[in-house]
N, C-alpha and C. Protein backbone atom coordinates (compact mmCIF):
# COMPACT_ATOMS: atom_id res chain seq x y z
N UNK A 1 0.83 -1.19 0.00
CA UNK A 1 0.00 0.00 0.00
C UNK A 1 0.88 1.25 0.00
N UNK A 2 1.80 1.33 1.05
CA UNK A 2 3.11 2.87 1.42
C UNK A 2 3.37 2.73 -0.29
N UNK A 3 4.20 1.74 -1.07
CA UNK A 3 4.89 2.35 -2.33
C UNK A 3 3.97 2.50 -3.34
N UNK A 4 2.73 1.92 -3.38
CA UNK A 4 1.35 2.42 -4.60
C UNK A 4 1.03 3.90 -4.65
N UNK A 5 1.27 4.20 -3.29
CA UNK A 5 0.27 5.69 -2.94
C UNK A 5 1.66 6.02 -3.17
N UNK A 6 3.02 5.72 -2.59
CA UNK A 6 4.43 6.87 -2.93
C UNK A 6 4.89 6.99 -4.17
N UNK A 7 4.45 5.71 -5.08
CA UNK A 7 4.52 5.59 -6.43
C UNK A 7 3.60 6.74 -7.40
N UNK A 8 2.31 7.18 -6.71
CA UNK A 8 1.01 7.80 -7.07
C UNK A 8 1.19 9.01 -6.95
N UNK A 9 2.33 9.46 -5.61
CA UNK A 9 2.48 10.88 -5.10
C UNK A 9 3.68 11.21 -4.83
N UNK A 10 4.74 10.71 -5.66
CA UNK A 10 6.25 11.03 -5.25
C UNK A 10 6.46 12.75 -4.48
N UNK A 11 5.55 13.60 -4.54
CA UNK A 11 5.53 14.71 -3.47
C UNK A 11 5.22 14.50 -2.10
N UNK A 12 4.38 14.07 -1.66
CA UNK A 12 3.65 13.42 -0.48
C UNK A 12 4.79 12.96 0.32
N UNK A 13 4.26 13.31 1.39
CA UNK A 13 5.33 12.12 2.91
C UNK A 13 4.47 11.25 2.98
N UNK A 14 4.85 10.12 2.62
CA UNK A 14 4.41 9.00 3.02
C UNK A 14 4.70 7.94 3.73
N UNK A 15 3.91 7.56 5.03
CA UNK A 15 4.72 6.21 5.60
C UNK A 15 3.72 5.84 6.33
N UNK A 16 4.10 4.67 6.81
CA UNK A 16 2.77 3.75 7.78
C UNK A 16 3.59 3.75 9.09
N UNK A 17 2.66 3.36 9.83
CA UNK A 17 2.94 3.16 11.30
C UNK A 17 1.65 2.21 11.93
N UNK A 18 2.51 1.83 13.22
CA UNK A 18 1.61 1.04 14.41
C UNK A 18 0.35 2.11 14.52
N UNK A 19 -1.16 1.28 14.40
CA UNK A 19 -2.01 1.66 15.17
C UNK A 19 -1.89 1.79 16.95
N UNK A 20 -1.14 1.23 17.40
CA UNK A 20 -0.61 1.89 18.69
C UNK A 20 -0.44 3.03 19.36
N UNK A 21 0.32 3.54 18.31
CA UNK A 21 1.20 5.09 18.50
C UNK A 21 0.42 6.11 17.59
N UNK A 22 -0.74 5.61 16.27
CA UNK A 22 -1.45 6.54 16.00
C UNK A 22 -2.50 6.85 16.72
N UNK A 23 -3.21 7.15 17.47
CA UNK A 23 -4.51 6.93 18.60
C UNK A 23 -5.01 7.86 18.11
N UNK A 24 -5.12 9.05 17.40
CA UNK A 24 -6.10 9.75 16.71
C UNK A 24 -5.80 10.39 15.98
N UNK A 25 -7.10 10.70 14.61
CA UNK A 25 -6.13 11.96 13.72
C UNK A 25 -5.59 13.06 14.33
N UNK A 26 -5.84 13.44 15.46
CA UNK A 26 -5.11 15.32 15.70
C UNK A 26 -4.04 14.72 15.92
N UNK A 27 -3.61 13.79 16.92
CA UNK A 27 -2.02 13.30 17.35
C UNK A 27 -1.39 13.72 15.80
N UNK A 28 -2.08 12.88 14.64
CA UNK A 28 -1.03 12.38 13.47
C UNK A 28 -1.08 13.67 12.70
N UNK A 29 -2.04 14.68 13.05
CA UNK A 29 -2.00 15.99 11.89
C UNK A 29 -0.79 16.86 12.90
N UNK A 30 -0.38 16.29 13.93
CA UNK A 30 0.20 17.25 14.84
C UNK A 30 1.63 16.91 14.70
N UNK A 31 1.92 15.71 14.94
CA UNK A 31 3.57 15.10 14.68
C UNK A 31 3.48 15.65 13.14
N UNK A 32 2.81 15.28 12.07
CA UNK A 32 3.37 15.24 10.73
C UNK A 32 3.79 16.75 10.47
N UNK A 33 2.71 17.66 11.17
CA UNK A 33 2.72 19.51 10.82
C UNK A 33 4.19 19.54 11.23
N UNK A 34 4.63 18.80 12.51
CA UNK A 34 6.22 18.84 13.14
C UNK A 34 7.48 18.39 11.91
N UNK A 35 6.93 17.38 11.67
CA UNK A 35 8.07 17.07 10.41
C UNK A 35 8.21 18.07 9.41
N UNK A 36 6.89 18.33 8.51
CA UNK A 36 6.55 19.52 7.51
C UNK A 36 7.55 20.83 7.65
N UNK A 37 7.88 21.25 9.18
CA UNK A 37 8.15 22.28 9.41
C UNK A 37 9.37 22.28 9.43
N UNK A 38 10.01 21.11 10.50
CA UNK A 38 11.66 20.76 10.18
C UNK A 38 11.79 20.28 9.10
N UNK A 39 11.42 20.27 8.06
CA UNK A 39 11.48 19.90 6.84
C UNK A 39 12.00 21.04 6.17
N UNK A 40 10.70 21.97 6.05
CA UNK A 40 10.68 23.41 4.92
C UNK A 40 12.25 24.35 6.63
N UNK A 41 12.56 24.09 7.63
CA UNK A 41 13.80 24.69 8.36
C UNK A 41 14.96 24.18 8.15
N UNK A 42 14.86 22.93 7.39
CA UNK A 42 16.08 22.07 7.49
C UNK A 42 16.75 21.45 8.80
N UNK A 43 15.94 21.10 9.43
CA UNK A 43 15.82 20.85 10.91
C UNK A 43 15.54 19.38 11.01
N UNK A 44 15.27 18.53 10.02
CA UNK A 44 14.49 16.72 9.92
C UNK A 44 15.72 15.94 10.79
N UNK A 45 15.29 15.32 11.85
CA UNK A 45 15.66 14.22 12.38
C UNK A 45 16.75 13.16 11.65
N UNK A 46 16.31 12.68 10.57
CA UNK A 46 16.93 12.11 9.81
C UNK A 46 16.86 12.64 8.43
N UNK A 47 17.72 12.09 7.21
CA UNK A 47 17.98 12.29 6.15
C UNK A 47 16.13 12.36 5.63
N UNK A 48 15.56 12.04 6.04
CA UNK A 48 14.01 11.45 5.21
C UNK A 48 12.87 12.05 5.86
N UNK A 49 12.04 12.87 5.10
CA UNK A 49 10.89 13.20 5.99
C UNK A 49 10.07 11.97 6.39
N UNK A 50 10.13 10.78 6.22
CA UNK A 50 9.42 9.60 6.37
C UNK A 50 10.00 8.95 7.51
N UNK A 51 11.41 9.33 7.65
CA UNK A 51 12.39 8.54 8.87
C UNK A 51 11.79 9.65 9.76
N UNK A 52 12.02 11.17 9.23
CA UNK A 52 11.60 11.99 10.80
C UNK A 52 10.27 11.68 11.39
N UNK A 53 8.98 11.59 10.68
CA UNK A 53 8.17 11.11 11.15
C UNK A 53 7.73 10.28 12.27
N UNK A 54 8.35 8.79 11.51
CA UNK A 54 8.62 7.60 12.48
C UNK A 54 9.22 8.18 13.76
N UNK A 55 10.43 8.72 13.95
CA UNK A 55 11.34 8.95 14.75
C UNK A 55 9.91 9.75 16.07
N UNK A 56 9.52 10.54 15.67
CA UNK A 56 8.51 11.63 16.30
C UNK A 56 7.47 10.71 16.48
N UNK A 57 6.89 9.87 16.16
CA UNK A 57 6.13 8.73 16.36
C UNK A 57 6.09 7.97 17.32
N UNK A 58 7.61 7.67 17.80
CA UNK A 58 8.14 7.04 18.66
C UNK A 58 8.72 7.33 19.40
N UNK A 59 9.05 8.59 19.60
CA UNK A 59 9.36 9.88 20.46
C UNK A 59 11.29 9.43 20.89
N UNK A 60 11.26 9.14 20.07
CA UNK A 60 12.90 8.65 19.58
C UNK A 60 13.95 9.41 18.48
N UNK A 61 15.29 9.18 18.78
CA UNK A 61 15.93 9.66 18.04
C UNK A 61 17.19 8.76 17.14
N UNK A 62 16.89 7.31 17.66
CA UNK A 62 17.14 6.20 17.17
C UNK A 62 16.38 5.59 16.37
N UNK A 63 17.06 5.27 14.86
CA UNK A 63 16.05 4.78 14.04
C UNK A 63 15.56 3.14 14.52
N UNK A 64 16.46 2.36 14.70
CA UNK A 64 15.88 1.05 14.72
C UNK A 64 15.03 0.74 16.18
N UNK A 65 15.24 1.75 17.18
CA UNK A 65 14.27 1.89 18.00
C UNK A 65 12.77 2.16 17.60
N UNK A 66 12.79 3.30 16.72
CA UNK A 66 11.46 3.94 15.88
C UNK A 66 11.27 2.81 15.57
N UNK A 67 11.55 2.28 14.29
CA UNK A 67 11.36 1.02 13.33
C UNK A 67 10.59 0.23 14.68
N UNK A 68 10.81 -0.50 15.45
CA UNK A 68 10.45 -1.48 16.40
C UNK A 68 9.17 -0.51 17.08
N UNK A 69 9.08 0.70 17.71
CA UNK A 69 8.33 1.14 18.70
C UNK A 69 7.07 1.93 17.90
N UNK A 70 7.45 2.17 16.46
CA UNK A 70 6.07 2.83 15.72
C UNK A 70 6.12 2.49 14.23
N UNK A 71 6.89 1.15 14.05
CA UNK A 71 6.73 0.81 12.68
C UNK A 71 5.45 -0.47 12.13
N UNK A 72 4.72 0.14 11.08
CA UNK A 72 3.75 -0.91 10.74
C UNK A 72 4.86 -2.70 11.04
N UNK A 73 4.38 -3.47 10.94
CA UNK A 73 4.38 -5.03 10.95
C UNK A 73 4.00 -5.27 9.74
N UNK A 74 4.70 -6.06 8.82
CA UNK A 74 3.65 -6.70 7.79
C UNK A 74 3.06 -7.68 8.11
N UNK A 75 2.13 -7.61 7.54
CA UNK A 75 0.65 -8.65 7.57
C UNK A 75 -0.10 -7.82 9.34
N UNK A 76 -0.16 -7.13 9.54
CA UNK A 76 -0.51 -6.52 10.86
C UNK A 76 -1.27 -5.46 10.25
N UNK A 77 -2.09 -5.13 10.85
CA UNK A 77 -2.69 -3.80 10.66
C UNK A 77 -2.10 -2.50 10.97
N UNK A 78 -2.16 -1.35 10.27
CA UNK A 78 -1.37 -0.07 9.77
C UNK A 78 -1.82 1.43 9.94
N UNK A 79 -1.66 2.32 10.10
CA UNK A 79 -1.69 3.53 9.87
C UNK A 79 -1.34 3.94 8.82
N UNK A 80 -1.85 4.58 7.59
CA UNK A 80 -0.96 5.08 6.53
C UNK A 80 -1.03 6.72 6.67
N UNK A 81 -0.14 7.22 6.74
CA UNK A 81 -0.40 8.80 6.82
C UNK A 81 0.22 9.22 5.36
N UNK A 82 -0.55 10.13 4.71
CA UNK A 82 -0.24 10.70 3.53
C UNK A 82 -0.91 12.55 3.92
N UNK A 83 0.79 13.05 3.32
CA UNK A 83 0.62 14.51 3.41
C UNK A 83 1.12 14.95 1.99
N UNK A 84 0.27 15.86 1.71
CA UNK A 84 0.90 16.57 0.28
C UNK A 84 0.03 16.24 -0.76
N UNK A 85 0.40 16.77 -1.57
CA UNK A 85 -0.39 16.11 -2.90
C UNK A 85 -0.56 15.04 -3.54
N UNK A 86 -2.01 14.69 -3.52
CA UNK A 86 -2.06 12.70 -4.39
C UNK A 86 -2.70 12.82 -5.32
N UNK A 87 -3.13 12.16 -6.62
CA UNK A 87 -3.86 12.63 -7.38
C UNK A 87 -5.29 12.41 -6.84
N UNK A 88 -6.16 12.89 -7.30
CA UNK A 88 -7.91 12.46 -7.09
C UNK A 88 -8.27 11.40 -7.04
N UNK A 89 -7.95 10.38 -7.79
CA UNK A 89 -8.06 9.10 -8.46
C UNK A 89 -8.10 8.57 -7.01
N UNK A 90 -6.49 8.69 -6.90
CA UNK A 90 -5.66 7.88 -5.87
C UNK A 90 -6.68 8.15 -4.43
N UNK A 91 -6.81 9.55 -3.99
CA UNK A 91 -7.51 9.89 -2.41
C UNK A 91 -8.98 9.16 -2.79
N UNK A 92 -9.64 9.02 -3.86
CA UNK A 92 -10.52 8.60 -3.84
C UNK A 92 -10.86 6.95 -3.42
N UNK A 93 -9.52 6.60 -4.33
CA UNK A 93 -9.06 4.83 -3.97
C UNK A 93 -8.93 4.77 -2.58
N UNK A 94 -8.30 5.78 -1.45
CA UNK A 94 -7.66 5.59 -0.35
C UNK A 94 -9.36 5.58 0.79
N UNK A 95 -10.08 6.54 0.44
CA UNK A 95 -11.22 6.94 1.19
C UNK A 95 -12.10 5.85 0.75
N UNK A 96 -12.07 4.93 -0.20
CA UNK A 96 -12.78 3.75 0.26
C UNK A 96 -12.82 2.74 0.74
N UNK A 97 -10.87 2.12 0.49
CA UNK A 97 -10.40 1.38 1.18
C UNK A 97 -10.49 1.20 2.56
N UNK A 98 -10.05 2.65 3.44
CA UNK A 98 -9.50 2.74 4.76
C UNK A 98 -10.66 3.72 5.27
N UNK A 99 -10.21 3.42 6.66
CA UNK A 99 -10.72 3.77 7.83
C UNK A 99 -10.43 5.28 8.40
N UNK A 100 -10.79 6.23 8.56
CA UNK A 100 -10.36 7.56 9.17
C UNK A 100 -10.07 7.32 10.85
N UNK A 101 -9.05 8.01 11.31
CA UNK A 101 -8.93 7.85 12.62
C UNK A 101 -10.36 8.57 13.74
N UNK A 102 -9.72 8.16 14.51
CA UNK A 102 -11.05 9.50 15.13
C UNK A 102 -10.18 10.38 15.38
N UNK A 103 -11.51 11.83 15.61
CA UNK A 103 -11.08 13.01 15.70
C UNK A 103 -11.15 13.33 16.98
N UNK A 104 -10.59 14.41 17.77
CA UNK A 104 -11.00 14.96 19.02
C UNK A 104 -9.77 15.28 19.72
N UNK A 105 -10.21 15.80 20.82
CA UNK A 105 -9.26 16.70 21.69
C UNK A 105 -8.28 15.38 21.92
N UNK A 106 -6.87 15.96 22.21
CA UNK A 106 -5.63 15.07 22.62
C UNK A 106 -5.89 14.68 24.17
N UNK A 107 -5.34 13.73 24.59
CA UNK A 107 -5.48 12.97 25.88
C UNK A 107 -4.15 13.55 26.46
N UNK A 108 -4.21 13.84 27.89
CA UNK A 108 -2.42 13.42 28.50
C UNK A 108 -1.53 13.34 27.66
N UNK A 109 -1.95 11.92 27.64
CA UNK A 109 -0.77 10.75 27.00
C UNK A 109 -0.51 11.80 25.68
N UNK A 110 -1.40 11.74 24.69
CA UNK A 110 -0.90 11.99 23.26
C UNK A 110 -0.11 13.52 22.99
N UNK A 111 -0.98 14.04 24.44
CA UNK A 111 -0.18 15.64 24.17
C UNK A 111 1.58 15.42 24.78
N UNK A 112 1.46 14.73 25.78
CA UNK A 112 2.70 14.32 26.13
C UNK A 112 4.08 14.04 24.76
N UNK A 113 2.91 13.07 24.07
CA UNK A 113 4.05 12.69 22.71
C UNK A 113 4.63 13.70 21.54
N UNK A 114 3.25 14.69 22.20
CA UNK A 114 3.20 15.80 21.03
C UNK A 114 4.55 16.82 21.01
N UNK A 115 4.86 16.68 23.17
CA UNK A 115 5.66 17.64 23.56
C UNK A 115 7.21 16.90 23.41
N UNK A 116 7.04 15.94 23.38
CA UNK A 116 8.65 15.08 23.11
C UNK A 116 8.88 14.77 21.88
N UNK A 117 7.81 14.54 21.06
CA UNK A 117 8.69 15.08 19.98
C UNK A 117 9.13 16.44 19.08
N UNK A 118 8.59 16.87 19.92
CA UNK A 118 8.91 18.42 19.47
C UNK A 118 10.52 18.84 20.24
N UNK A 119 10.17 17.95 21.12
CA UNK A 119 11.71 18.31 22.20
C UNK A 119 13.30 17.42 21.25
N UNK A 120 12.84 16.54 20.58
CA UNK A 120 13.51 15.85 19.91
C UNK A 120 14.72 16.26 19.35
N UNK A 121 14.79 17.50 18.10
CA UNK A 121 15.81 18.00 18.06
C UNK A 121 16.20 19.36 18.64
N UNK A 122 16.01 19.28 20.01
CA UNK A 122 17.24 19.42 21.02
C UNK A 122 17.73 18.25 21.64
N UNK A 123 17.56 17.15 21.72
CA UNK A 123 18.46 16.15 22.16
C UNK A 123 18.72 15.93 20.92
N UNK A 124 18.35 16.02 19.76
CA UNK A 124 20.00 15.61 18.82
C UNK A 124 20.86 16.80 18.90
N UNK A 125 20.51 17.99 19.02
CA UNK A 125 21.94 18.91 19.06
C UNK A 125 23.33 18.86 20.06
């Protein structure tokens, strides 16, 4: 599914993750706006807006930690987050397939994740 839609939208950040660590759309519109931004600052975690993601996902600054603590499983069920431009076709394919997260105010917990990974690169500096 990640390389059809990255194949569809080579602009787009695209990547999947654990339903675990996604617990609602605001969490995932909130980490990704975080990547977007160290992105357009030159500020990304790693070489990849798809690695920084993960990394902020998992409130980590180790990739194979991320990979293990907020990476989809194959054959497991997924999160796909897509930002940026896809064609019509494609969002249309995606909105029938899949499931929308729920919406609503952040919990503790998720604002917590919201604030560590934002804290992130200052522990890489």
């Amino acid at each position: 599914m990640k390389q059809s839609v990255r194949a569809g939208s080579p602009r787009a950040l695209v990547q999947t993750v654990s339903p675990a660590v996604a617990t609602s759309s605001t969490l995932v519109e909130m980490l990704t706006a975080q990547t977007i931004l160290a992105s357009s600052t030159g500020n990304l975690l790693a070489q990849k807006r798809e690695m920084d993601l993960l990394l902020r996902f998992a409130g980590t600054t180790q990739i194979n930690k991320a990979i293990e603590l907020a990476g989809a499983s194959k054959g497991e069920p997924f999160v796909l987050v897509v930002a940026g431009p896809i064609a019509p076709s494609l969002a249309k394919k995606l909105s029938a397939e899949s499931s929308p997260l729920p919406p609503g105010d952040l919990s503790e917990k998720e604002l917590l994740k919201v604030e560590r990974a934002a804290l992130l690169n200052a522990l890489r500096a």
